[in-house]
PDB file of N, CA and C in Angstrom:
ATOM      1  N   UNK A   1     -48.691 100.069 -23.100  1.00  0.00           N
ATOM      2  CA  UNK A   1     -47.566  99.820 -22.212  1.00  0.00           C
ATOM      3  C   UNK A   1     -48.010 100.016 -20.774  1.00  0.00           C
ATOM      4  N   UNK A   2     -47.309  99.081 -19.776  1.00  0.00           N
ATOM      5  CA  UNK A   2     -47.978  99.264 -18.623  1.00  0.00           C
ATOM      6  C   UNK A   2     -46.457  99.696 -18.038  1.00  0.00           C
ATOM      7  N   UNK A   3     -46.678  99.792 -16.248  1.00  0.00           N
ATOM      8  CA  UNK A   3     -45.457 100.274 -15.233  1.00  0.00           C
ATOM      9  C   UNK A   3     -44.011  99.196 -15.458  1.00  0.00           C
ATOM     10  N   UNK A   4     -44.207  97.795 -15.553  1.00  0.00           N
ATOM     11  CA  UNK A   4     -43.756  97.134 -15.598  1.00  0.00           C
ATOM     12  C   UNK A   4     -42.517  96.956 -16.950  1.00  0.00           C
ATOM     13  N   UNK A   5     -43.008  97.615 -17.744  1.00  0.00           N
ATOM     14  CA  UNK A   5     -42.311  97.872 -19.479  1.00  0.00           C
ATOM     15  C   UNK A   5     -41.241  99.382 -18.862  1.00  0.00           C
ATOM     16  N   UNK A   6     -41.833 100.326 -18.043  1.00  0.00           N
ATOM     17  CA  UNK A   6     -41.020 101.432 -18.097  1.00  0.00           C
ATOM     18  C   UNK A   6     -40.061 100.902 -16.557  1.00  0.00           C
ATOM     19  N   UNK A   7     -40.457 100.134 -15.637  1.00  0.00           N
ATOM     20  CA  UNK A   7     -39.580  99.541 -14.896  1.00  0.00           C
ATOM     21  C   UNK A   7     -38.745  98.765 -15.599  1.00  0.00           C
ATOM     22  N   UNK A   8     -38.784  97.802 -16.232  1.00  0.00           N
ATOM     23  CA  UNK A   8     -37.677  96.930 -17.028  1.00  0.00           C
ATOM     24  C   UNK A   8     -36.618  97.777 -17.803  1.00  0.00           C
ATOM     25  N   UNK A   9     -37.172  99.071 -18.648  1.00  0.00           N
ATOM     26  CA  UNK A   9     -36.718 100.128 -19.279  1.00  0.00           C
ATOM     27  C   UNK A   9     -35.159 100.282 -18.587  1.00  0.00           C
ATOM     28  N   UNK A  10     -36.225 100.930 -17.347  1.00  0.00           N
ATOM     29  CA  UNK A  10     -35.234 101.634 -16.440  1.00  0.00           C
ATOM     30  C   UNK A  10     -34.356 100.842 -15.654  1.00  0.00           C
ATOM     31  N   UNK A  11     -34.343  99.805 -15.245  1.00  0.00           N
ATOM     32  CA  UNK A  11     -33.487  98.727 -14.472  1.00  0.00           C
ATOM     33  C   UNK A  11     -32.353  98.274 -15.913  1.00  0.00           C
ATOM     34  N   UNK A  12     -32.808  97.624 -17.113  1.00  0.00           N
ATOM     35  CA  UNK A  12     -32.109  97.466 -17.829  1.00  0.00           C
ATOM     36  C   UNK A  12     -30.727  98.527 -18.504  1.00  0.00           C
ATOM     37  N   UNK A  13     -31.572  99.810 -18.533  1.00  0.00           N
ATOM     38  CA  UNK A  13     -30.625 100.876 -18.469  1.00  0.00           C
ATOM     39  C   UNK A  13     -29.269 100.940 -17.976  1.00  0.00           C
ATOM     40  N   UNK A  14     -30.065 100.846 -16.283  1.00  0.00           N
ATOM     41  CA  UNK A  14     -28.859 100.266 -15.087  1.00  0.00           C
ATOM     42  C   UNK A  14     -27.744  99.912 -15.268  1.00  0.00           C
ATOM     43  N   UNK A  15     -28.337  98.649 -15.766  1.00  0.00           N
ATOM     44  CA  UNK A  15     -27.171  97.477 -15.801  1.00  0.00           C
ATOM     45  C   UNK A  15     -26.317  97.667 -17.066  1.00  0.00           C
ATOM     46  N   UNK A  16     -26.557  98.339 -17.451  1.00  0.00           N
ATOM     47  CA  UNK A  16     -26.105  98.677 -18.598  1.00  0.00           C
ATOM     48  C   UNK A  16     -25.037  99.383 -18.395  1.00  0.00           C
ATOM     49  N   UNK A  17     -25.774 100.547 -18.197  1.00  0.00           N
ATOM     50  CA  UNK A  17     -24.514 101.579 -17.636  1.00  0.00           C
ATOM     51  C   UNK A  17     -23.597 101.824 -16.603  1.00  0.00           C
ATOM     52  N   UNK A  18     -23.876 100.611 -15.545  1.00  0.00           N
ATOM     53  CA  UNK A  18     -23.121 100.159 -14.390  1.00  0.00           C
ATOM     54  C   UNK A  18     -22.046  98.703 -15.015  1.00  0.00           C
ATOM     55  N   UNK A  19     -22.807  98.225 -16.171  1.00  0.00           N
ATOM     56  CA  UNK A  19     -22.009  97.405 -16.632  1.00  0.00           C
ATOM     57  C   UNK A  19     -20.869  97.957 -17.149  1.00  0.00           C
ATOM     58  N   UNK A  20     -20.696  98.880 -18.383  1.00  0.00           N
ATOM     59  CA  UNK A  20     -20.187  99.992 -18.782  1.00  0.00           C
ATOM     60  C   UNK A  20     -18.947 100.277 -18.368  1.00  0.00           C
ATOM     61  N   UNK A  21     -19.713 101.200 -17.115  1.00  0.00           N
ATOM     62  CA  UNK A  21     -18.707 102.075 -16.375  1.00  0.00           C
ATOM     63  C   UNK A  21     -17.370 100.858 -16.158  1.00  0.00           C
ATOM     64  N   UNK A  22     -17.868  99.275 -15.027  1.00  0.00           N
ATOM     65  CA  UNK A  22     -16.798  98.894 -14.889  1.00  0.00           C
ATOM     66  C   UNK A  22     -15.744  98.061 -15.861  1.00  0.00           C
ATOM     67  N   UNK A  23     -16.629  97.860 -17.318  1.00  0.00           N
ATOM     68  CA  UNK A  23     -15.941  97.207 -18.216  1.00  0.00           C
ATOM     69  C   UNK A  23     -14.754  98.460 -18.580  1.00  0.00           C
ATOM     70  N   UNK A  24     -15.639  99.979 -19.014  1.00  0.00           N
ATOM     71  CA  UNK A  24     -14.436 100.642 -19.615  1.00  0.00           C
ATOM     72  C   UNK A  24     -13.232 100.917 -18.508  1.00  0.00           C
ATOM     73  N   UNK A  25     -13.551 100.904 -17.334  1.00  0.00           N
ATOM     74  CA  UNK A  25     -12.705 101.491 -16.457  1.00  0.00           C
ATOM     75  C   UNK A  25     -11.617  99.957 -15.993  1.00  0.00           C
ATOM     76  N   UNK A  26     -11.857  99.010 -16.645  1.00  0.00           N
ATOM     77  CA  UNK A  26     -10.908  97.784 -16.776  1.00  0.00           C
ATOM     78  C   UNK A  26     -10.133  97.427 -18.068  1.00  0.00           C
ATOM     79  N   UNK A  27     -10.756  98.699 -18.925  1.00  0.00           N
ATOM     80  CA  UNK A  27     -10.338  98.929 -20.584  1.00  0.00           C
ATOM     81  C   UNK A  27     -10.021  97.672 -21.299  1.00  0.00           C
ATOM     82  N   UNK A  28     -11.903  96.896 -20.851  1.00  0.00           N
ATOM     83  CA  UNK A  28     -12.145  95.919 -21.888  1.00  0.00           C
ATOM     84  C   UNK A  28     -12.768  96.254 -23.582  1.00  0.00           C
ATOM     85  N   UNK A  29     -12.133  95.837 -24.268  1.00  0.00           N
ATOM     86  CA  UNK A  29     -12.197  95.934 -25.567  1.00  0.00           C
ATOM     87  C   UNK A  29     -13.972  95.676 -25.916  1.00  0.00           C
ATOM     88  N   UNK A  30     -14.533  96.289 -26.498  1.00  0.00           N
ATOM     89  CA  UNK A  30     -16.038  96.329 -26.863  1.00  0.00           C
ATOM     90  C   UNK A  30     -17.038  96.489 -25.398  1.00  0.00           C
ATOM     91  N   UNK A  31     -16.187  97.183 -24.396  1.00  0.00           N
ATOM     92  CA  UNK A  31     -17.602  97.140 -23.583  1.00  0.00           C
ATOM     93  C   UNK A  31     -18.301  98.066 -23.189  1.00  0.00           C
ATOM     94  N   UNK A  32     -18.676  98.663 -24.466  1.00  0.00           N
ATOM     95  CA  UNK A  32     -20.277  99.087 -24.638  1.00  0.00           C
ATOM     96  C   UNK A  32     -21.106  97.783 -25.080  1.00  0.00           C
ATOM     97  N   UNK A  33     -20.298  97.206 -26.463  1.00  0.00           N
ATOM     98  CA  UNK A  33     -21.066  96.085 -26.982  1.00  0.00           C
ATOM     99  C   UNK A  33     -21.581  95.041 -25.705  1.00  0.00           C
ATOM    100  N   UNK A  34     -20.775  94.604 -24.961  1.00  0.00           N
ATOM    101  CA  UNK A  34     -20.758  93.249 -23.974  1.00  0.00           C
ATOM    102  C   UNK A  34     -21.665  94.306 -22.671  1.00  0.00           C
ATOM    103  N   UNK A  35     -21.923  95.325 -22.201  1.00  0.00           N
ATOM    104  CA  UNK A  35     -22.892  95.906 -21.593  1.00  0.00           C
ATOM    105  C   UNK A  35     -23.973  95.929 -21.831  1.00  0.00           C
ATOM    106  N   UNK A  36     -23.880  96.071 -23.504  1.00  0.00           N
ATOM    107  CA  UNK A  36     -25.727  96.130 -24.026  1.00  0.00           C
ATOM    108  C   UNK A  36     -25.915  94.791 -23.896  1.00  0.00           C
ATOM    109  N   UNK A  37     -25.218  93.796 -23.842  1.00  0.00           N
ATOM    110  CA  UNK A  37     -25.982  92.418 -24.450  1.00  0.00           C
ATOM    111  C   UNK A  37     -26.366  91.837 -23.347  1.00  0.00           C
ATOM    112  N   UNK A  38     -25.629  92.251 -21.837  1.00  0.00           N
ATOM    113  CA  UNK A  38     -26.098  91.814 -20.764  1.00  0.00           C
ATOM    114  C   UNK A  38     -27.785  92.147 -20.046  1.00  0.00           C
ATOM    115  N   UNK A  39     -27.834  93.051 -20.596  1.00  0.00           N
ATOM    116  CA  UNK A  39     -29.286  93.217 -19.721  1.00  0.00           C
ATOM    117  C   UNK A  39     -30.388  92.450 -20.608  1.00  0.00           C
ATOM    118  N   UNK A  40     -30.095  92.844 -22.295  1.00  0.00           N
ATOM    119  CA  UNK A  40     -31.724  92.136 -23.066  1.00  0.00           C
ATOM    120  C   UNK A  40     -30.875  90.938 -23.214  1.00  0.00           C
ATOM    121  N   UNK A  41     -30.014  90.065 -22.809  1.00  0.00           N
ATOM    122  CA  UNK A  41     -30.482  88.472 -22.437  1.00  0.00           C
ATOM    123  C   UNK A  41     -30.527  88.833 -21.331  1.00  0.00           C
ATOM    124  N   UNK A  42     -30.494  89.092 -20.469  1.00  0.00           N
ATOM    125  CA  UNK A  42     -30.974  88.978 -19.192  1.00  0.00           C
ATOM    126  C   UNK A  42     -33.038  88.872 -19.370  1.00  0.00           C
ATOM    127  N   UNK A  43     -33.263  89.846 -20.021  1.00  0.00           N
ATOM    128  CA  UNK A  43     -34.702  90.421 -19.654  1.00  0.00           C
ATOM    129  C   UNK A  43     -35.319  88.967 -21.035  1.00  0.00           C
ATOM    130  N   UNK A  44     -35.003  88.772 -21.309  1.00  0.00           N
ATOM    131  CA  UNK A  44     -34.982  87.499 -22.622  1.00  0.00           C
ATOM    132  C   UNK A  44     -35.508  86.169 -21.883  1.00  0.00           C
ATOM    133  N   UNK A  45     -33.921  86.072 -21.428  1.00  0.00           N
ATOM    134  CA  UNK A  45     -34.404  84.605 -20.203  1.00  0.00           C
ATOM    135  C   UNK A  45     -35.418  84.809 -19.581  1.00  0.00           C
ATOM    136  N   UNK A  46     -35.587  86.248 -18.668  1.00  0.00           N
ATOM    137  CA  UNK A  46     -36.431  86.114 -18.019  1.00  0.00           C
ATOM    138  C   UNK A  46     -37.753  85.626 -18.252  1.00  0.00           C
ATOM    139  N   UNK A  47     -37.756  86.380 -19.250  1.00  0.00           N
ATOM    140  CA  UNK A  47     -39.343  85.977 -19.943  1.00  0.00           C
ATOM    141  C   UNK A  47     -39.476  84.473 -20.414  1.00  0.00           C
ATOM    142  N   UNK A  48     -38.388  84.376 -20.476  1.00  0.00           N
ATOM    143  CA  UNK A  48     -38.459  82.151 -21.430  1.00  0.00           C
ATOM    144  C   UNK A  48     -38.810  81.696 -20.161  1.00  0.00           C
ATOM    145  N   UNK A  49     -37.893  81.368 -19.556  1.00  0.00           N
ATOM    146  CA  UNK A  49     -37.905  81.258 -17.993  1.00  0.00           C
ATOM    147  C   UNK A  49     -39.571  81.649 -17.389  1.00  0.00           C
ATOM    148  N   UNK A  50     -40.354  82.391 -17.493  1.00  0.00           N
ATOM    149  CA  UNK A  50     -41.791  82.931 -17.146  1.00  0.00           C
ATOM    150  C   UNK A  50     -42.383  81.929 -17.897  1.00  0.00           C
ATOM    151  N   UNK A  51     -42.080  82.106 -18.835  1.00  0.00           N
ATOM    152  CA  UNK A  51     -43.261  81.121 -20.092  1.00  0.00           C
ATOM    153  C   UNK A  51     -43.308  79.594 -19.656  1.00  0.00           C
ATOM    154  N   UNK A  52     -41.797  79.160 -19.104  1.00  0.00           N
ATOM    155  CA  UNK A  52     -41.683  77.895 -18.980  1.00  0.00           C
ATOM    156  C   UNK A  52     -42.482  77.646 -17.499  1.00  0.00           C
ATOM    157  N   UNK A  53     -42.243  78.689 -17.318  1.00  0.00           N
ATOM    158  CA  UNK A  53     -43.561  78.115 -15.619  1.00  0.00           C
ATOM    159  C   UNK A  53     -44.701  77.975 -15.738  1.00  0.00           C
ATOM    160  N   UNK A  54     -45.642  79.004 -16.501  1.00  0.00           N
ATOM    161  CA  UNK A  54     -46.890  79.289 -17.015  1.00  0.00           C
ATOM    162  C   UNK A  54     -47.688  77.915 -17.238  1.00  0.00           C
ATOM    163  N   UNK A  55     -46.469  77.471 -18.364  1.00  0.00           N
ATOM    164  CA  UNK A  55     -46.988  76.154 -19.338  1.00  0.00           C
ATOM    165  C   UNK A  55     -47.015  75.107 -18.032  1.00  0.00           C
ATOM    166  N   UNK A  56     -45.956  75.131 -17.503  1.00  0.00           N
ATOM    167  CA  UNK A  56     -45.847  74.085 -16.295  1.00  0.00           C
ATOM    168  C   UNK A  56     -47.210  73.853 -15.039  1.00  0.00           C
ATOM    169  N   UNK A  57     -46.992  75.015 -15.162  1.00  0.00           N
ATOM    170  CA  UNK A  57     -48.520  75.426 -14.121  1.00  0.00           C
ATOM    171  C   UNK A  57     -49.969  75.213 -14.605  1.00  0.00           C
ATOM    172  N   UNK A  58     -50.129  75.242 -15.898  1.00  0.00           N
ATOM    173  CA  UNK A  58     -51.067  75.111 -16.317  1.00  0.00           C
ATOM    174  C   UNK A  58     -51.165  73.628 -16.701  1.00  0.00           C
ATOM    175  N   UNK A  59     -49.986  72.929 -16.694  1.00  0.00           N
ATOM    176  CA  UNK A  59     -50.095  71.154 -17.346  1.00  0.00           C
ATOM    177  C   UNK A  59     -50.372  70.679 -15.691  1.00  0.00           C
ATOM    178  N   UNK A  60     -50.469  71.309 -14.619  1.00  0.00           N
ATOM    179  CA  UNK A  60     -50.713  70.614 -12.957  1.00  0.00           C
ATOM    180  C   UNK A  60     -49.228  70.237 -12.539  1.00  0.00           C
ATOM    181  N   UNK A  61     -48.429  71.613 -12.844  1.00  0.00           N
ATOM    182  CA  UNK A  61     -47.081  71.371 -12.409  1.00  0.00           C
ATOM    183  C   UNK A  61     -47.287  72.029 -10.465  1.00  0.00           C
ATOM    184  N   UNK A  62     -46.117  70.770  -9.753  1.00  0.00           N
ATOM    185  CA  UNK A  62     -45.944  72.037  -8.538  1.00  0.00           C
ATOM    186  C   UNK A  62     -44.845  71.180  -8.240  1.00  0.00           C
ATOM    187  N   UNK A  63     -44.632  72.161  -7.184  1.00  0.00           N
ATOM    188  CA  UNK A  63     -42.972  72.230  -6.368  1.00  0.00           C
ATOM    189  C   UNK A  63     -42.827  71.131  -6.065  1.00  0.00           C
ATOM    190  N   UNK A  64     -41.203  71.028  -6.592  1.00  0.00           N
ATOM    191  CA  UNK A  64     -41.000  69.478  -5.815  1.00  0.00           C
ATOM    192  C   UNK A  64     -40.704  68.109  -7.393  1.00  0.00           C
ATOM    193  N   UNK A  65     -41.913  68.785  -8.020  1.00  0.00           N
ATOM    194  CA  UNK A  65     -41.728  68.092  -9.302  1.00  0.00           C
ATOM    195  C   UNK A  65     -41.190  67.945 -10.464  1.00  0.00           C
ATOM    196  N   UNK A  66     -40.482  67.469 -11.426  1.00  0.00           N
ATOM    197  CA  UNK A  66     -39.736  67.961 -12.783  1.00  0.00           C
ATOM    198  C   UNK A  66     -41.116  68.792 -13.577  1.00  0.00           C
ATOM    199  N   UNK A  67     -40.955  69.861 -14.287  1.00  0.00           N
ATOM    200  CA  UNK A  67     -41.394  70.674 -14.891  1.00  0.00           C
ATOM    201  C   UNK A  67     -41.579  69.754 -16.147  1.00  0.00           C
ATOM    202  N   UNK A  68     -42.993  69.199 -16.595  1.00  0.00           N
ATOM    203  CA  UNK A  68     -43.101  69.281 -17.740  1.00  0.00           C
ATOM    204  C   UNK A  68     -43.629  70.371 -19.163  1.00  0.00           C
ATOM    205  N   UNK A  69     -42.131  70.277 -19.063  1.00  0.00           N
ATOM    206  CA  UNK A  69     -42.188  71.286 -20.421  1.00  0.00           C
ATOM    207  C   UNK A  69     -40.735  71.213 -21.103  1.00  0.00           C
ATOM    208  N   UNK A  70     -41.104  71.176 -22.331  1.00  0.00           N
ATOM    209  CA  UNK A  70     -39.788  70.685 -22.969  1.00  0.00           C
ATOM    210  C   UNK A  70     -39.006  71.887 -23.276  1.00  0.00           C
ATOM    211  N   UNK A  71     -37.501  71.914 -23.489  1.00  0.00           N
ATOM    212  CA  UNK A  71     -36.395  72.420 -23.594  1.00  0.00           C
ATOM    213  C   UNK A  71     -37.087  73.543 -24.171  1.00  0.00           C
ATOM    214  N   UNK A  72     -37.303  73.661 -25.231  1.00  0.00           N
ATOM    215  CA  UNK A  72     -37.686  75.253 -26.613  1.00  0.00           C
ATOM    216  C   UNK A  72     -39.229  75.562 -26.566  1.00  0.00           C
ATOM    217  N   UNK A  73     -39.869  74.860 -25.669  1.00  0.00           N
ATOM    218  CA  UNK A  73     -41.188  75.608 -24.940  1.00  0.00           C
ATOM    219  C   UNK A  73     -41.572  76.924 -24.439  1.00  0.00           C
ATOM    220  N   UNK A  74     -40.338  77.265 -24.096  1.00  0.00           N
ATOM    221  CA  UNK A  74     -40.559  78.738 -23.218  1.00  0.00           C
ATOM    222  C   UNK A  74     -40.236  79.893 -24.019  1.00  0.00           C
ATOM    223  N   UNK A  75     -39.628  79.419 -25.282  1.00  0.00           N
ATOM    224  CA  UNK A  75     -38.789  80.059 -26.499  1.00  0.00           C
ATOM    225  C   UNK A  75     -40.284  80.520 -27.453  1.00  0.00           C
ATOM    226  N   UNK A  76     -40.555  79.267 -27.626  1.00  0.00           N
ATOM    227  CA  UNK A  76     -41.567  78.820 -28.665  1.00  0.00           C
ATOM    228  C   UNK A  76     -42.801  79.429 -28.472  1.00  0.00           C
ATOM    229  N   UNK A  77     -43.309  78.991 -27.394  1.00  0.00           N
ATOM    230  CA  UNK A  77     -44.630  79.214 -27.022  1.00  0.00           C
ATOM    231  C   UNK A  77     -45.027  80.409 -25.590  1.00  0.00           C
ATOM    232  N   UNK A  78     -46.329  80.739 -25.949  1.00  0.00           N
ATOM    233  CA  UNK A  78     -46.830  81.501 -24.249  1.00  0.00           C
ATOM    234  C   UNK A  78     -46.592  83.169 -24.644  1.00  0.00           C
ATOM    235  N   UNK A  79     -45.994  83.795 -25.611  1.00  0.00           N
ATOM    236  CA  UNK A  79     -45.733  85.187 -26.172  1.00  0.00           C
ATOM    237  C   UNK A  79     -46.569  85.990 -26.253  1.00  0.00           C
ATOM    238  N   UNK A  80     -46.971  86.945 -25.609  1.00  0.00           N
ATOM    239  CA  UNK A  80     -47.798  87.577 -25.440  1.00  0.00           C
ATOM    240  C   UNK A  80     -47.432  88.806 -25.822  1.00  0.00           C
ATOM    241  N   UNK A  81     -48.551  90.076 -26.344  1.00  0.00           N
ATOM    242  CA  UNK A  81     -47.878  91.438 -26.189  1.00  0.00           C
ATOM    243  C   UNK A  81     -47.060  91.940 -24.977  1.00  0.00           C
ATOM    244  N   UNK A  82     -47.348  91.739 -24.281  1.00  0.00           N
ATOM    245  CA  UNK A  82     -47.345  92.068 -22.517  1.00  0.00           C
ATOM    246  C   UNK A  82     -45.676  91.520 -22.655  1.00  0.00           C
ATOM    247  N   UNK A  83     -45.615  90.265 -22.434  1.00  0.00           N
ATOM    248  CA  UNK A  83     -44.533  89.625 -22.459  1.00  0.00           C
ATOM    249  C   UNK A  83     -43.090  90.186 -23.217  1.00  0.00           C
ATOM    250  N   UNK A  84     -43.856  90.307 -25.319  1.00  0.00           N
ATOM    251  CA  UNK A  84     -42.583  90.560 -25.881  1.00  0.00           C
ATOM    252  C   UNK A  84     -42.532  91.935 -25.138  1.00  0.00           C
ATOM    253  N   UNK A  85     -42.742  93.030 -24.672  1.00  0.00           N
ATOM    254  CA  UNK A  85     -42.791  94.327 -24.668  1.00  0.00           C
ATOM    255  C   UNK A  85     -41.919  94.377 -23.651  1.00  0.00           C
ATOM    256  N   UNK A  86     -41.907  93.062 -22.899  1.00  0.00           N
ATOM    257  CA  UNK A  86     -40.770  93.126 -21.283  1.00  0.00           C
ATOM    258  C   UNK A  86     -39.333  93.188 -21.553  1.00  0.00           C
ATOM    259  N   UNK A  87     -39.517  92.507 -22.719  1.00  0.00           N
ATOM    260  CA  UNK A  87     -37.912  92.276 -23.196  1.00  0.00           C
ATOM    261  C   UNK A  87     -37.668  93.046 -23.989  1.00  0.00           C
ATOM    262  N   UNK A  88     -38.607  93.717 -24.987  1.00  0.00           N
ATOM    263  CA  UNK A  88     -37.851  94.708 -26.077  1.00  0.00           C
ATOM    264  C   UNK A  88     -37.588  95.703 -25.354  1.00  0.00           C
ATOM    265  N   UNK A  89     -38.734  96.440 -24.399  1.00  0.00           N
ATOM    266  CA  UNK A  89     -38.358  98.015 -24.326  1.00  0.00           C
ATOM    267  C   UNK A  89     -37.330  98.112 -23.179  1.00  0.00           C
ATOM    268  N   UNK A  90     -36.861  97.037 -22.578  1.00  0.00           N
ATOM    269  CA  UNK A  90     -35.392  97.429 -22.642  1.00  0.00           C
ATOM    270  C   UNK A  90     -34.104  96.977 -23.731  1.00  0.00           C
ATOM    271  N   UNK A  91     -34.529  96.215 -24.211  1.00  0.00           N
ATOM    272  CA  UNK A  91     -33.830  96.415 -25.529  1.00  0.00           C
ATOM    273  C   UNK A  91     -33.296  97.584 -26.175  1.00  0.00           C
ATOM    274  N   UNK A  92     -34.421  97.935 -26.519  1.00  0.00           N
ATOM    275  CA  UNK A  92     -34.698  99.339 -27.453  1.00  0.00           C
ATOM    276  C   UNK A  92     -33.942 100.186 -26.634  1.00  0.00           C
ATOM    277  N   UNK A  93     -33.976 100.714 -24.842  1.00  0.00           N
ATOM    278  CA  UNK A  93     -33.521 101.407 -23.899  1.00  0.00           C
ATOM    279  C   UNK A  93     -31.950 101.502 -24.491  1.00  0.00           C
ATOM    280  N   UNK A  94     -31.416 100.467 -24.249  1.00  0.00           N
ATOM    281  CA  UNK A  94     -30.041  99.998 -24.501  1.00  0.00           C
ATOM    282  C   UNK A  94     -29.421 100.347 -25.321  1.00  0.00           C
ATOM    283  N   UNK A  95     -29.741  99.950 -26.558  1.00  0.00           N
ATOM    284  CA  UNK A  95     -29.735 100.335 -28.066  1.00  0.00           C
ATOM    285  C   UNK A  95     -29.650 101.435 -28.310  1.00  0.00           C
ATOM    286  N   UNK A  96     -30.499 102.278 -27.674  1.00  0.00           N
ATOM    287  CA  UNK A  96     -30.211 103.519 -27.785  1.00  0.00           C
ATOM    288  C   UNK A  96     -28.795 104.258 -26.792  1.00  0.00           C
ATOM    289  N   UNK A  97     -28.676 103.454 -25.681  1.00  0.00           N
ATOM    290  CA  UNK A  97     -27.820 103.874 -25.277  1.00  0.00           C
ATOM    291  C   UNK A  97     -26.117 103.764 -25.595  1.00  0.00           C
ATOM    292  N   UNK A  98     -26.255 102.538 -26.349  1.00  0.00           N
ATOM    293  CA  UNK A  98     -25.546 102.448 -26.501  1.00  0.00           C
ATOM    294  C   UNK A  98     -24.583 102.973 -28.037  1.00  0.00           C
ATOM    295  N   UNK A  99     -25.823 103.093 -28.875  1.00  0.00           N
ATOM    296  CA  UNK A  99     -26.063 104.137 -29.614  1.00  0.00           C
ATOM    297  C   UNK A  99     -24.864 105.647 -29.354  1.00  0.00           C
ATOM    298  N   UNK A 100     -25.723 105.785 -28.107  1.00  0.00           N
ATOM    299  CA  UNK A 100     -25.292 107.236 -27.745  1.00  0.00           C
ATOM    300  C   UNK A 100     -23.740 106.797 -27.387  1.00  0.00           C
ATOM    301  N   UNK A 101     -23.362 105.566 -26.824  1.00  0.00           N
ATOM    302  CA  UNK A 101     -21.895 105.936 -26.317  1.00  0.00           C
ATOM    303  C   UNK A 101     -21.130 105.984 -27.479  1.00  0.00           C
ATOM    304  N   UNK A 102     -21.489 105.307 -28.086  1.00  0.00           N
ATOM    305  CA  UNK A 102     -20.552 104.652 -29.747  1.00  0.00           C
ATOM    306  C   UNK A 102     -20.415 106.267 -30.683  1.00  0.00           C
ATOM    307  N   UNK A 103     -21.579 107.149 -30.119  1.00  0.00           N
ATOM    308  CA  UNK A 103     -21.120 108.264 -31.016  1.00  0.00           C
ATOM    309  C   UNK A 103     -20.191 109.206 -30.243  1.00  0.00           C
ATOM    310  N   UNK A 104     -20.026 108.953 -28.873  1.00  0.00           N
ATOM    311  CA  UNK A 104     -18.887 109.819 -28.317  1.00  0.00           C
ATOM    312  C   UNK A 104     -19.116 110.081 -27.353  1.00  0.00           C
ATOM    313  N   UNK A 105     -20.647 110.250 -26.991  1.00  0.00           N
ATOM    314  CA  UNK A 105     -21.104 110.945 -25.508  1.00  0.00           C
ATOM    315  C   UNK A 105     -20.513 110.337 -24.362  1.00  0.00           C
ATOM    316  N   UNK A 106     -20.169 108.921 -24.673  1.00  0.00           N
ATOM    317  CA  UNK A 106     -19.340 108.270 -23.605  1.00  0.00           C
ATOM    318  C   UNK A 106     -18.075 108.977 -23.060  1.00  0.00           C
ATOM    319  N   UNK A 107     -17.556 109.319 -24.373  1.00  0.00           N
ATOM    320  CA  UNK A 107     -16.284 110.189 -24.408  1.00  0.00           C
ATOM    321  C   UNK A 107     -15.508 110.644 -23.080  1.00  0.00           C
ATOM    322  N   UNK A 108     -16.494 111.607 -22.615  1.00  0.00           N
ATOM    323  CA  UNK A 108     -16.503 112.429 -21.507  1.00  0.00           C
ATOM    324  C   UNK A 108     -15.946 111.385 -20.306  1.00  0.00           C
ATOM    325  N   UNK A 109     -16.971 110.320 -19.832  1.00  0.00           N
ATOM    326  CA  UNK A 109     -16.700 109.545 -18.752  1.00  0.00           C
ATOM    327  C   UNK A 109     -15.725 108.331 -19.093  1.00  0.00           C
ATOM    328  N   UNK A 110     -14.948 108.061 -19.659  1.00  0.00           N
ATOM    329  CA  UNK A 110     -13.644 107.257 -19.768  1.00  0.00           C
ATOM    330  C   UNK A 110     -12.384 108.270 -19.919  1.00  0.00           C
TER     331      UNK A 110
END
């Protein structure tokens, strides 16, 4: 794991728990659930979104031009350890956090 896996960690966290705070304090129904799901698609795309440039860049893509690379390219292909690790370990971050609210610890702050 490099800086970049415990930065994503920690930013995803964030959003999480800033997501959270203003869903429960608008006493939307599931939002722990709809908090966790925002950051790992967020950190998801990001990475498809990365992959789809990579490939682009490497076929003699540049600015200005349509990106060749097809629709489920960035999905499909370019996955690296490095890569999946951007998106899980905030995943995993989340999961756990959210984990923790669902058993009560949230409790306190709503």
């Amino acid at each position: 794991m490099n800086r970049t896996h415990f930065e994503h960690a920690l930013i995803g966290a964030v959003m999480m728990l800033v997501a959270w705070a203003i869903l429960a304090l608008l006493d939307v129904p599931g939002a722990a659930l709809i908090a966790f799901a925002i950051p790992v698609v967020w950190f998801l795309a990001r990475e498809c979104t990365s992959h789809e440039y990579r490939l682009g860049v490497a076929r003699g893509w540049r600015w200005g031009k349509k990106l060749p690379v097809r629709w489920w390219e960035g999905v499909a292909r370019g996955w690296t350890r490095d890569s999946m690790l951007d998106w899980v370990t905030p995943a995993l971050v989340c999961l756990l956090l959210l984990y923790a609210i669902q058993l009560g610890i949230g409790a306190f702050l709503t």
